[in-house]
C-alpha atoms as a PDB file:
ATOM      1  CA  UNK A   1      19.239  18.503  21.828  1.00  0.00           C
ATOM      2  CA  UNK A   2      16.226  20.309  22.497  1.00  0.00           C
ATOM      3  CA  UNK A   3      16.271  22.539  26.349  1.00  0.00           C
ATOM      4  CA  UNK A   4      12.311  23.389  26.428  1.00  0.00           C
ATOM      5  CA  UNK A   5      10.126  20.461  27.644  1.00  0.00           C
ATOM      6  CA  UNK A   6       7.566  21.212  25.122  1.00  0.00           C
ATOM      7  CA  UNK A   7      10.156  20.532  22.035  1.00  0.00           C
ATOM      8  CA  UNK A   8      11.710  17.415  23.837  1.00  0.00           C
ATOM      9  CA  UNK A   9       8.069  16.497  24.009  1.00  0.00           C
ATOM     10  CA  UNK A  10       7.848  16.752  20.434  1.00  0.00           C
ATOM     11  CA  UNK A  11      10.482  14.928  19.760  1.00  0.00           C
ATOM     12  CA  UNK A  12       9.694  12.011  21.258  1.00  0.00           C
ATOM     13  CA  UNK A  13       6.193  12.116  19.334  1.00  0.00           C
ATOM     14  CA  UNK A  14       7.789  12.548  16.009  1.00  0.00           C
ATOM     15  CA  UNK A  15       9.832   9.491  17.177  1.00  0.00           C
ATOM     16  CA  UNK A  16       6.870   7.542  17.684  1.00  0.00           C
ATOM     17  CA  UNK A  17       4.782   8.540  14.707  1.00  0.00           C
ATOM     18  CA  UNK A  18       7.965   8.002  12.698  1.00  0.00           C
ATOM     19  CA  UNK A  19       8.142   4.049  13.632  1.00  0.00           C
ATOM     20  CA  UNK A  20       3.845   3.685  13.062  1.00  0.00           C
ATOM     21  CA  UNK A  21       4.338   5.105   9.690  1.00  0.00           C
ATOM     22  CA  UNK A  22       7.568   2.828   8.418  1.00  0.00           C
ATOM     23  CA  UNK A  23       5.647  -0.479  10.022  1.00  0.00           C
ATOM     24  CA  UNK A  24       2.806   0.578   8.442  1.00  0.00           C
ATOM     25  CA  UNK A  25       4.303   1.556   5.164  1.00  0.00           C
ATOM     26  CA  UNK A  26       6.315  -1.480   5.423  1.00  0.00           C
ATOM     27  CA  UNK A  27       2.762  -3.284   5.774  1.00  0.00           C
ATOM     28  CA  UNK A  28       1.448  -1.562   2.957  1.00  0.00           C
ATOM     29  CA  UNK A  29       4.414  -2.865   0.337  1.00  0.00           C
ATOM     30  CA  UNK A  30       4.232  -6.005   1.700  1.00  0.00           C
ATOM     31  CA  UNK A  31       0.539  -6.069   0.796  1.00  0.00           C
ATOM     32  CA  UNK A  32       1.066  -4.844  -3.167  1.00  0.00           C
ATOM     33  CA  UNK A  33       3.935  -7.086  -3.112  1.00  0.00           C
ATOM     34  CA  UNK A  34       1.988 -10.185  -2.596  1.00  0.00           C
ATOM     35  CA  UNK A  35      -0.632  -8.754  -4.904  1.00  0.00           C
ATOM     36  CA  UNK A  36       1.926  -8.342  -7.540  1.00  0.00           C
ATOM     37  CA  UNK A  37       3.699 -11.993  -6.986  1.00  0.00           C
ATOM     38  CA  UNK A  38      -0.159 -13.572  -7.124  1.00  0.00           C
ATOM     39  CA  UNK A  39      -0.534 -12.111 -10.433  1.00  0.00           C
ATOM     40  CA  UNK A  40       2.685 -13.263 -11.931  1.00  0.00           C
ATOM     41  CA  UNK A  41       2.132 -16.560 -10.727  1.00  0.00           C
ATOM     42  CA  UNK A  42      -1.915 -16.410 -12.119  1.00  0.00           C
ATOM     43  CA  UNK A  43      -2.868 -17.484  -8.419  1.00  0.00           C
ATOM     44  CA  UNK A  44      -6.416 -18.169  -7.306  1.00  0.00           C
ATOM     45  CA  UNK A  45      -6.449 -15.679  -4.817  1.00  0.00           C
ATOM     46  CA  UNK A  46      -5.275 -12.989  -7.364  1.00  0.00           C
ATOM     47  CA  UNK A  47      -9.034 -10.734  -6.656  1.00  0.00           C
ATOM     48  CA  UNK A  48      -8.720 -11.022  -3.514  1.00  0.00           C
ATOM     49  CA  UNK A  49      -5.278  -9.890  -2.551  1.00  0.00           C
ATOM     50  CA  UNK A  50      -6.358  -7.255  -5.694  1.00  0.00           C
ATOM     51  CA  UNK A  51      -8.748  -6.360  -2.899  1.00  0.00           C
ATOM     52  CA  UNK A  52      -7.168  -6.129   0.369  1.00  0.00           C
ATOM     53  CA  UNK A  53      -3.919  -4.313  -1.680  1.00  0.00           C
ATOM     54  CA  UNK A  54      -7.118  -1.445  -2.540  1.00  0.00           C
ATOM     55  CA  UNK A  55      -8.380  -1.596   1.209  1.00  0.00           C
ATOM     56  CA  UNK A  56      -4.818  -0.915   2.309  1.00  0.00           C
ATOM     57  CA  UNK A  57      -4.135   2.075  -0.192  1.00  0.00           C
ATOM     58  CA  UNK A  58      -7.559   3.323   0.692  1.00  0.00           C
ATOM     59  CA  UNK A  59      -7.039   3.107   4.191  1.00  0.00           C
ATOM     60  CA  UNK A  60      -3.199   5.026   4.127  1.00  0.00           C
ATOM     61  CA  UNK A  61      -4.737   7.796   2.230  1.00  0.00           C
ATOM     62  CA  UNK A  62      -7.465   8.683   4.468  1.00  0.00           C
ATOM     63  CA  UNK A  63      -5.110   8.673   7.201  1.00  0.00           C
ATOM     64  CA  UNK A  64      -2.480  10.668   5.160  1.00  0.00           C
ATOM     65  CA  UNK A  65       0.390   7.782   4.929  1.00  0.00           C
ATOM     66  CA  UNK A  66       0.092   8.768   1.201  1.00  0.00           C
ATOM     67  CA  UNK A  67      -1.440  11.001  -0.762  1.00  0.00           C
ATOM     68  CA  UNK A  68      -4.769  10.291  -2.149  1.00  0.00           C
ATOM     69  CA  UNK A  69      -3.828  10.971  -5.859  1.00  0.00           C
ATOM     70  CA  UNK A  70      -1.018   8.805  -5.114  1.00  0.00           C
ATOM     71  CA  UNK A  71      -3.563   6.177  -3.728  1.00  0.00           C
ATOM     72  CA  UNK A  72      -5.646   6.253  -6.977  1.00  0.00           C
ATOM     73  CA  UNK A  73      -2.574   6.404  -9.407  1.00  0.00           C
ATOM     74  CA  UNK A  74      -1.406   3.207  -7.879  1.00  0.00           C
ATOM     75  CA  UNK A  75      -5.031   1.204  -7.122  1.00  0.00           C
ATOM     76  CA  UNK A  76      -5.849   1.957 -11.369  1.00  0.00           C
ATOM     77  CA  UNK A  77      -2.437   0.826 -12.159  1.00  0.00           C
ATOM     78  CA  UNK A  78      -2.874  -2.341 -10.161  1.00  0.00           C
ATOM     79  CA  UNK A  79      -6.478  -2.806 -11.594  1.00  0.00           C
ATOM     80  CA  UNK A  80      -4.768  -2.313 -15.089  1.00  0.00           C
ATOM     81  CA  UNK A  81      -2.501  -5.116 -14.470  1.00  0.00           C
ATOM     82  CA  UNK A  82      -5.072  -7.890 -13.835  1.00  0.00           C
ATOM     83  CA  UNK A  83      -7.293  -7.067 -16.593  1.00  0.00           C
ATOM     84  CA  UNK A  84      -4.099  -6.806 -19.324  1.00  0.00           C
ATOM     85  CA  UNK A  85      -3.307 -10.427 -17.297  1.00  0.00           C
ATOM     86  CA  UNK A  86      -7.081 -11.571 -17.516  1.00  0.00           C
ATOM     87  CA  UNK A  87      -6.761 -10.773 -21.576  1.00  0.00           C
ATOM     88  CA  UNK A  88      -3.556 -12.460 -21.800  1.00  0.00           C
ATOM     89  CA  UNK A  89      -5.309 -15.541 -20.192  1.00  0.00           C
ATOM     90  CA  UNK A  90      -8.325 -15.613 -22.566  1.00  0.00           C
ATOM     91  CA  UNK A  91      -5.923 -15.430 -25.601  1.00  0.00           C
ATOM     92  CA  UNK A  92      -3.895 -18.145 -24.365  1.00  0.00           C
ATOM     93  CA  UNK A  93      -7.084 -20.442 -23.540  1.00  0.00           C
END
């Protein structure tokens, strides 16, 4: 345990920070997650929960929950999936 009040301090910060950034991780999975169950189910709503899942990626990258690239990498792979869905679709139809 920390004896200077300016590391205790810190401590309890990190603390904090710690739990905003699993709830909003959490958040964040939860998000792609529904995304990912929409598409497998070819929902209605697939676009726009394609949508909010890109908001929420954008949004944890700008405030450094995750790394931009990793950001990108995942929003392109998600993109990917609806449009190899969307061919499946027409082929079927």
């Amino acid at each position: 345990m920390a004896n200077i009040k300016s590391a205790i301090k810190r401590i309890e910060t990190t603390k904090k920070k710690t739990l905003q950034n699993k709830s909003k991780k959490s958040a964040l999975k939860t998000t792609l997650k529904k995304y990912e169950v929409a598409l497998a189910e070819n929902a209605e709503q697939t676009e726009d929960l394609l949508k909010d899942a890109v908001k929420s990626l954008d949004k944890a990258a700008s405030k450094g929950l995750i790394h931009k690239n990793a950001a990108a990498r995942k929003k392109s792979r998600l993109i990917a999936k609806l449009h190899k869905a969307q061919a499946v679709e027409a082929t079927q139809a």
